[in-house]
Protein backbone atom coordinates (compact mmCIF):
# COMPACT_ATOMS: atom_id res chain seq x y z
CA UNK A 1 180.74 -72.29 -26.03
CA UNK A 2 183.51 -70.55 -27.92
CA UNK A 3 182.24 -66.94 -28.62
CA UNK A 4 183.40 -65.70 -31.89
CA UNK A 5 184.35 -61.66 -32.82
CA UNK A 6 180.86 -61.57 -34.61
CA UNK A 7 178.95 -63.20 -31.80
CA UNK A 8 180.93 -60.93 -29.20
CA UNK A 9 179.76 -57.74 -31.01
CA UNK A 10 176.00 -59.01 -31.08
CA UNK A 11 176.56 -59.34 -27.19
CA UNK A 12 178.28 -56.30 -27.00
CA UNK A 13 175.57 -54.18 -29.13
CA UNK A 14 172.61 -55.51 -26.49
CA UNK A 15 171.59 -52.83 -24.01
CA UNK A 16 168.37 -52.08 -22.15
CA UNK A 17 168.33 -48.52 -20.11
CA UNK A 18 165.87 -48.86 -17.04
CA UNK A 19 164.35 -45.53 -16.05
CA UNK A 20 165.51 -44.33 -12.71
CA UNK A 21 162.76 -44.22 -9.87
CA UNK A 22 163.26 -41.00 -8.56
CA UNK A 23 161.65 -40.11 -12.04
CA UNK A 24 158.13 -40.13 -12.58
CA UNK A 25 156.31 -42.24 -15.51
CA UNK A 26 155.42 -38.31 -16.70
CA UNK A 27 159.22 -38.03 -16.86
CA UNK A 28 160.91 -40.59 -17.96
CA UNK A 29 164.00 -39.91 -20.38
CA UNK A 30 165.19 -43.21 -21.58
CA UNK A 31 167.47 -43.54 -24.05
CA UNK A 32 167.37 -46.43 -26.62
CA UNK A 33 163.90 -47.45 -25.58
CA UNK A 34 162.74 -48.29 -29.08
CA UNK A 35 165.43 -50.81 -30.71
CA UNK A 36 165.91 -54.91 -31.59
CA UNK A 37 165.92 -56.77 -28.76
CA UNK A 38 166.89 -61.04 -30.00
CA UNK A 39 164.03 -63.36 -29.12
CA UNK A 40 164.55 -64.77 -25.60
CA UNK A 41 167.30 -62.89 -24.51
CA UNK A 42 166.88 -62.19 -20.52
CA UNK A 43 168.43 -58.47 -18.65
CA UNK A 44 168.06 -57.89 -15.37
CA UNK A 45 169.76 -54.79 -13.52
CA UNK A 46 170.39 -53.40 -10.08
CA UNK A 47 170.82 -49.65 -9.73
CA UNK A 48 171.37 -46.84 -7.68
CA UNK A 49 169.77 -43.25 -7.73
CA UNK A 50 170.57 -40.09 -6.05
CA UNK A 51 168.49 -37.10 -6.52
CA UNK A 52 168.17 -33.53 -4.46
CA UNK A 53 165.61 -31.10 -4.32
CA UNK A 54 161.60 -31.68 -4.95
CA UNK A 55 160.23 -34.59 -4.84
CA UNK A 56 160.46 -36.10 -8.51
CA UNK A 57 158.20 -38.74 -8.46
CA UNK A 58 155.36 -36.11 -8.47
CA UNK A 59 155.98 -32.76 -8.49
CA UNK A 60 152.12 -31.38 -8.44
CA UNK A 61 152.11 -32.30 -4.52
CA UNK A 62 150.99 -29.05 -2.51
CA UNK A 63 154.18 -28.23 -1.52
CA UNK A 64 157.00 -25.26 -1.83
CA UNK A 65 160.87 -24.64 -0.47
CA UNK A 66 161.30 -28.24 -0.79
CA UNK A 67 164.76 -29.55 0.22
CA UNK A 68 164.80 -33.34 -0.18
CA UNK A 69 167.06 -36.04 -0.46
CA UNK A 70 166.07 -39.17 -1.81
CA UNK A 71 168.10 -42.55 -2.69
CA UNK A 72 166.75 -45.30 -4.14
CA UNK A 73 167.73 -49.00 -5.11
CA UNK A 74 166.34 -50.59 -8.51
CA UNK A 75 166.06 -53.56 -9.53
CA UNK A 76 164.81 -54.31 -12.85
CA UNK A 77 164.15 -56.75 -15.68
CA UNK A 78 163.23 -56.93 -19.15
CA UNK A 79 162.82 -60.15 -22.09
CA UNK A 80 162.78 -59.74 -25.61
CA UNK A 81 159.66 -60.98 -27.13
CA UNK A 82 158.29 -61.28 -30.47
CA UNK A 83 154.69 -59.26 -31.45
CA UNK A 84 153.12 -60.13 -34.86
CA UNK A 85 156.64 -60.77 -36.41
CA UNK A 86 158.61 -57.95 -35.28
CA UNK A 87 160.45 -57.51 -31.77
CA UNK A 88 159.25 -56.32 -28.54
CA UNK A 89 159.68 -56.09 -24.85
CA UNK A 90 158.73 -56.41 -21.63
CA UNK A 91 160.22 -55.13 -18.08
CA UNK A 92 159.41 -54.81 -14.70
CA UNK A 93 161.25 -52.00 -12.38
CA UNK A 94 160.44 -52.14 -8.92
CA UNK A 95 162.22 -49.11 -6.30
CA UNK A 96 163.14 -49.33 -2.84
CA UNK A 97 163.21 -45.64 -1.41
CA UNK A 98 164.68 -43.92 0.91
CA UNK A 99 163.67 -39.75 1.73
CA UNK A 100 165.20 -37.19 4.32
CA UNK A 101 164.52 -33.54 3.99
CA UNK A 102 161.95 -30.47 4.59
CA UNK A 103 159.22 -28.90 2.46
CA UNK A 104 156.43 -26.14 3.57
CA UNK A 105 153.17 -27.39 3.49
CA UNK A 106 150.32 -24.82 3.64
CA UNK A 107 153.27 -22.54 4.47
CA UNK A 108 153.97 -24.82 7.35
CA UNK A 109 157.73 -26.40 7.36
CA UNK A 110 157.50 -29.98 7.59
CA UNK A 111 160.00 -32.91 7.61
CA UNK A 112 160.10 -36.33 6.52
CA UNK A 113 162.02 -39.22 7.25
CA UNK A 114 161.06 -42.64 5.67
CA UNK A 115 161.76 -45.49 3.90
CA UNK A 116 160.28 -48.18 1.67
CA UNK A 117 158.98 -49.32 -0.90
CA UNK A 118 157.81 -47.38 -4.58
CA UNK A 119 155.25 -48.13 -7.05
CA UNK A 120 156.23 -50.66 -9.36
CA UNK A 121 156.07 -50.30 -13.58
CA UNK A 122 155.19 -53.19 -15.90
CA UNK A 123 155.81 -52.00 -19.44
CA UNK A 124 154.99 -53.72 -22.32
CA UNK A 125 156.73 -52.39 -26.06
CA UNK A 126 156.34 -53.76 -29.41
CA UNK A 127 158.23 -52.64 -32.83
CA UNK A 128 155.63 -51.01 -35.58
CA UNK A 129 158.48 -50.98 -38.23
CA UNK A 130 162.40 -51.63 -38.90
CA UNK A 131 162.84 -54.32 -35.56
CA UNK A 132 162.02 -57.49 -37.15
CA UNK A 133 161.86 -60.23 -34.40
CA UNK A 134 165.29 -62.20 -34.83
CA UNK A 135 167.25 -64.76 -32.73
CA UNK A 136 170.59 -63.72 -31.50
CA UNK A 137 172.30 -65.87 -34.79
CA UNK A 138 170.37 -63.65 -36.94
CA UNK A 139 170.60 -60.61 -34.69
CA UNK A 140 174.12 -60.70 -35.65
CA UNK A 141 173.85 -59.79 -39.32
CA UNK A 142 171.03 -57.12 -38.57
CA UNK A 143 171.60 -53.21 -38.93
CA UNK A 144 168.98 -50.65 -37.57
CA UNK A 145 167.78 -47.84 -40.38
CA UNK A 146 164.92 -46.62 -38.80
CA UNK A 147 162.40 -48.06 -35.99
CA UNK A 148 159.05 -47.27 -35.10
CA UNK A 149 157.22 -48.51 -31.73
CA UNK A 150 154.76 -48.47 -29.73
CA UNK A 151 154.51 -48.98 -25.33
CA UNK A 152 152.11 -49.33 -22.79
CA UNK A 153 153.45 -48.80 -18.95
CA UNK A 154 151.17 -49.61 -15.69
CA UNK A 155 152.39 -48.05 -12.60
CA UNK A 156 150.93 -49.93 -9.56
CA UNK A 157 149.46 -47.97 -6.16
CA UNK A 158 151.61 -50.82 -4.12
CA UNK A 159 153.98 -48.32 -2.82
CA UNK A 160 154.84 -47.13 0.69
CA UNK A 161 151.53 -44.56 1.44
CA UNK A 162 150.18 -43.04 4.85
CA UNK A 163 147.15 -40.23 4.28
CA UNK A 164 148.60 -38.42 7.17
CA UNK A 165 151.46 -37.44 5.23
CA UNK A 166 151.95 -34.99 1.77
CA UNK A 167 154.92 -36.48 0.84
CA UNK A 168 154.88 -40.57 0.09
CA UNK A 169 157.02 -42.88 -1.81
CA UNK A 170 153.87 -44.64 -3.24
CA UNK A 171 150.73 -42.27 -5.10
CA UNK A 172 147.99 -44.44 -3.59
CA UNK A 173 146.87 -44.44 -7.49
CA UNK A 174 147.27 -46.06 -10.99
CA UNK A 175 148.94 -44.43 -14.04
CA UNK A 176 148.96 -45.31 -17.39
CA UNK A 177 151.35 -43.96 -20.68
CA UNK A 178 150.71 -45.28 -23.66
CA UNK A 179 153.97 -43.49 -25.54
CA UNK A 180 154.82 -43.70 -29.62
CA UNK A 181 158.71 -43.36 -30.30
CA UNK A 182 160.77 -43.73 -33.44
CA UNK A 183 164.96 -43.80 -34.11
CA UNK A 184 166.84 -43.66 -36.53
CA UNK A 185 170.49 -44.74 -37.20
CA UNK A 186 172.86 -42.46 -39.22
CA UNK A 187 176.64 -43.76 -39.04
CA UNK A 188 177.25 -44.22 -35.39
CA UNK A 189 174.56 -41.32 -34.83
CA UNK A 190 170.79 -42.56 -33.96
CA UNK A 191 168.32 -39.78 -33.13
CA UNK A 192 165.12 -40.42 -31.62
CA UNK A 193 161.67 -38.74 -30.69
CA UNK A 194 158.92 -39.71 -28.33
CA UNK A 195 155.58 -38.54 -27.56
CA UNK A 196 153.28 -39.69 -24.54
CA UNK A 197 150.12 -39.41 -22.36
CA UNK A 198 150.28 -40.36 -19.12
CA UNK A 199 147.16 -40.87 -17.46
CA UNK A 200 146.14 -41.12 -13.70
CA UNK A 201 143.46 -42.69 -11.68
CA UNK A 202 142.21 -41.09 -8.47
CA UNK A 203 143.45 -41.31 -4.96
CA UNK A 204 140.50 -41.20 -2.74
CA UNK A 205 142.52 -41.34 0.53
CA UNK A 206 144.52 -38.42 0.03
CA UNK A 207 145.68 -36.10 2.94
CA UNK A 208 143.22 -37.32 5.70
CA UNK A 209 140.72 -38.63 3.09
CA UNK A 210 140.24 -36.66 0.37
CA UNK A 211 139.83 -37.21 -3.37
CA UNK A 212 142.80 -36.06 -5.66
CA UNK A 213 142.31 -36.03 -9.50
CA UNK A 214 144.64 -34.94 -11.91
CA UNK A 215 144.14 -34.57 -15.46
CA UNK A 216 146.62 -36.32 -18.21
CA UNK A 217 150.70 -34.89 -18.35
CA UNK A 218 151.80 -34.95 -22.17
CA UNK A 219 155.18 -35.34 -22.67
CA UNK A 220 158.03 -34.91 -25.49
CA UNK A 221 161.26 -36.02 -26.10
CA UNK A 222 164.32 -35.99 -28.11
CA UNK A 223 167.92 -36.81 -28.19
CA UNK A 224 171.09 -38.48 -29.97
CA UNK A 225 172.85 -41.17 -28.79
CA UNK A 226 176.87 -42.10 -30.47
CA UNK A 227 177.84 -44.68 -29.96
CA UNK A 228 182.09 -45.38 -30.11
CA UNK A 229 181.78 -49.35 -31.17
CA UNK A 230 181.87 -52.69 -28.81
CA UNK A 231 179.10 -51.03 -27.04
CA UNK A 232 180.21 -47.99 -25.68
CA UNK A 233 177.42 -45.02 -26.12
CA UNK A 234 176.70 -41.91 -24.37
CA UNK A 235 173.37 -39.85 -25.10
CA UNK A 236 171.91 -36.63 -24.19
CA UNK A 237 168.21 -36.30 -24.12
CA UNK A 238 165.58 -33.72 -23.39
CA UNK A 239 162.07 -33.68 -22.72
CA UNK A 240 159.16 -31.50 -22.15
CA UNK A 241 156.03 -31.76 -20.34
CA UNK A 242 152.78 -29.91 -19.83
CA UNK A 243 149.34 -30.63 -18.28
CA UNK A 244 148.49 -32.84 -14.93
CA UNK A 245 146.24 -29.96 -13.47
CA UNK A 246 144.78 -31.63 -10.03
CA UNK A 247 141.94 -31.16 -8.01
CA UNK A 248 141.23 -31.65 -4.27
CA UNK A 249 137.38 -32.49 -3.26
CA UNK A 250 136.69 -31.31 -6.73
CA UNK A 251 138.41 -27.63 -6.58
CA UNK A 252 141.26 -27.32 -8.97
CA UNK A 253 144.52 -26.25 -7.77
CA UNK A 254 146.74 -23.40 -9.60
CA UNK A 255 149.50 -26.28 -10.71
CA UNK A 256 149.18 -26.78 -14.45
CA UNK A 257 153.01 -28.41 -15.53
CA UNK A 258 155.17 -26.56 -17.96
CA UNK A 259 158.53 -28.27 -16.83
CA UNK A 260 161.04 -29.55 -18.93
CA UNK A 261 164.37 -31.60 -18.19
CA UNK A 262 167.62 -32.95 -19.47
CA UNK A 263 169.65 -36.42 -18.84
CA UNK A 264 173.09 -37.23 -20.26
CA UNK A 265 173.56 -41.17 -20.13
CA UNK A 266 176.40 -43.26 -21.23
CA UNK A 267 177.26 -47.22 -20.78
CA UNK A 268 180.03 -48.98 -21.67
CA UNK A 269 180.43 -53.30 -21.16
CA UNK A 270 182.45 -54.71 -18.75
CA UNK A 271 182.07 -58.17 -20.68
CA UNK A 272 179.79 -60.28 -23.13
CA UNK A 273 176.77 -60.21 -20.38
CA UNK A 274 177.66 -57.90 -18.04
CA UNK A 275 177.40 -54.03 -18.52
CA UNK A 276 177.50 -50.48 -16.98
CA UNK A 277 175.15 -47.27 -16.99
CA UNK A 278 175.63 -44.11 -15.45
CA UNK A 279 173.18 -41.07 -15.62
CA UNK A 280 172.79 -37.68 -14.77
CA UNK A 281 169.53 -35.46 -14.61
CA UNK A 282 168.31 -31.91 -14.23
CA UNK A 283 165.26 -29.86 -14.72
CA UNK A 284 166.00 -26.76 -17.52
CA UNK A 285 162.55 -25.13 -16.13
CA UNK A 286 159.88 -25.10 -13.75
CA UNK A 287 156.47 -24.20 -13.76
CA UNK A 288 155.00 -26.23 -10.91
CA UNK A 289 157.45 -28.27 -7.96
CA UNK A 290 160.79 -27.26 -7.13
CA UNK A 291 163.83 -27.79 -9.15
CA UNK A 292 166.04 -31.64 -8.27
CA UNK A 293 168.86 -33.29 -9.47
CA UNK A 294 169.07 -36.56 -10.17
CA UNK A 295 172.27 -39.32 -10.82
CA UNK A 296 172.68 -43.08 -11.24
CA UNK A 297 174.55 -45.44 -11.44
CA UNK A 298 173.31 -48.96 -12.72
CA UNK A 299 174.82 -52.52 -13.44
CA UNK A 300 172.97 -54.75 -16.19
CA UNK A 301 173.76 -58.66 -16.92
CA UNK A 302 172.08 -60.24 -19.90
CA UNK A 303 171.60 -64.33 -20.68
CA UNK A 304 169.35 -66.49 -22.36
CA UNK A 305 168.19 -66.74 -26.08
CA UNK A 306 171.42 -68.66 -26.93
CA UNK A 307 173.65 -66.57 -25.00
């Protein structure tokens, strides 16, 4: 099939930004996560995360002076779907994990060596406003003003766990963030704003067989994104987070969040399906964990819907 210049921007303007997993659901800056996705159309993506420091993917653990090194491969994959008349999405990330480093423990040095598996996220988001569901012939003629959505992600306790240890690549526990985000396009500016709740079930084999609770982690972000035409964008994003006070056997531990965070993201296409991402992460401040940094690198191919 011949693709035309008009068709080859539509292709071009697609892009769907999987969240790295060295990031917790609490965490997650994602650029672009509320826009028009055309009916049908298919992503999946295979990615690559570096990150230093504490342990991201929960930084209440009980532990201090932590100096880990964690890499992880993602694979992810997302469809455009249509919810009462306007657009919407769902995706699937699943990690693979691997940690190396040291971190006191009840001011007892410990280190950790292991691989596998993370928890999985199924995400489901649907357009409020301004994303009217579209095929990828009408997707063509379509210009964002401003978008309001809603999304709901599960993360799944089938991750890599062993109650001897602190430190896992799975949290032996459900999550849930229901999230409400809005952008808005000025020129080749958009500017969005999120706000979530992410809230956690209880791990009842924790450290030898305890009961860990911890109570919700609100979280809220904002950032621009510019993009330079034929689907070349950077972004830089910030977020802040407070809450997720736990408690062990019922006593409540002295790690209430006030962190915040940065990412700077930008993707550019290689072709019509096929597409690049690279990202870069740091936390600005710290109230509970230790500081990490975080970078990716991520490829994304797109068909279906008429592609």
């Amino acid at each position: 099939m011949r693709v035309t210049r008009t068709r080859l921007g539509t292709l071009l303007r697609l892009s769907v930004v999987f969240a790295s997993p060295a990031v917790a659901p609490a965490q997650d800056i994602e650029p672009r996560a509320y826009s028009n996705i055309p009916l049908g159309v298919n992503f999946v993506g295979i990615g690559y995360a570096h990150s230093t420091g504490a342990l991201a993917a929960d930084p209440s653990l009980p532990i201090d002076d932590a100096e880990l090194r964690t890499d992880a491969l993602l694979l992810g994959y997302a469809r455009g779907i249509a919810v009462g008349g306007q657009s919407g999405k769902v995706d699937v990330v699943l990690p693979y994990v691997w940690l190396d480093g040291t971190a006191e423990i009840a001011g007892e040095p410990e280190r950790r060596r292991v691989s596998g598996f993370g928890d999985p996220r199924v995400r489901i988001s649907w357009n409020l406003l301004g994303a009217p569901a579209l095929t990828l012939p009408e997707f063509a003629s379509y210009r964002q003003e401003t978008i309001v959505g809603l999304s709901l992600q599960a993360s799944l306790p089938l991750g890599q766990y062993d109650d001897s240890r602190v430190v896992n690549l799975g949290s032996n526990r459900w999550s849930l963030k229901p999230e409400i985000g809005m952008s808005r396009v000025e020129g080749p500016w958009t500017f969005e704003l999120a706000a979530s709740a992410t809230l956690f079930g209880e791990n009842s084999d924790f450290f030898g067989g305890r009961s860990r609770e911890q109570d919700p982690v609100y979280s809220l972000q904002g950032g621009v994104v510019y993009g330079f035409g034929r689907g070349v964008w950077v972004a830089l994003h910030g977020n802040y987070y407070t809450g997720g006070r736990t408690s062990v056997d019922g006593v409540d531990g002295d790690d209430l969040q006030r962190n915040s965070a940065l990412r700077f993201t930008a993707a550019w296409p290689i072709n019509a399906r096929d597409s690049l991402k690279v990202y870069v992460g740091t936390n600005v401040s710290t109230r509970t964990g230790t500081d990490f940094d975080t970078a990716s690198l991520a490829w994304q191919r797109r068909w279906g819907g008429g592609l």
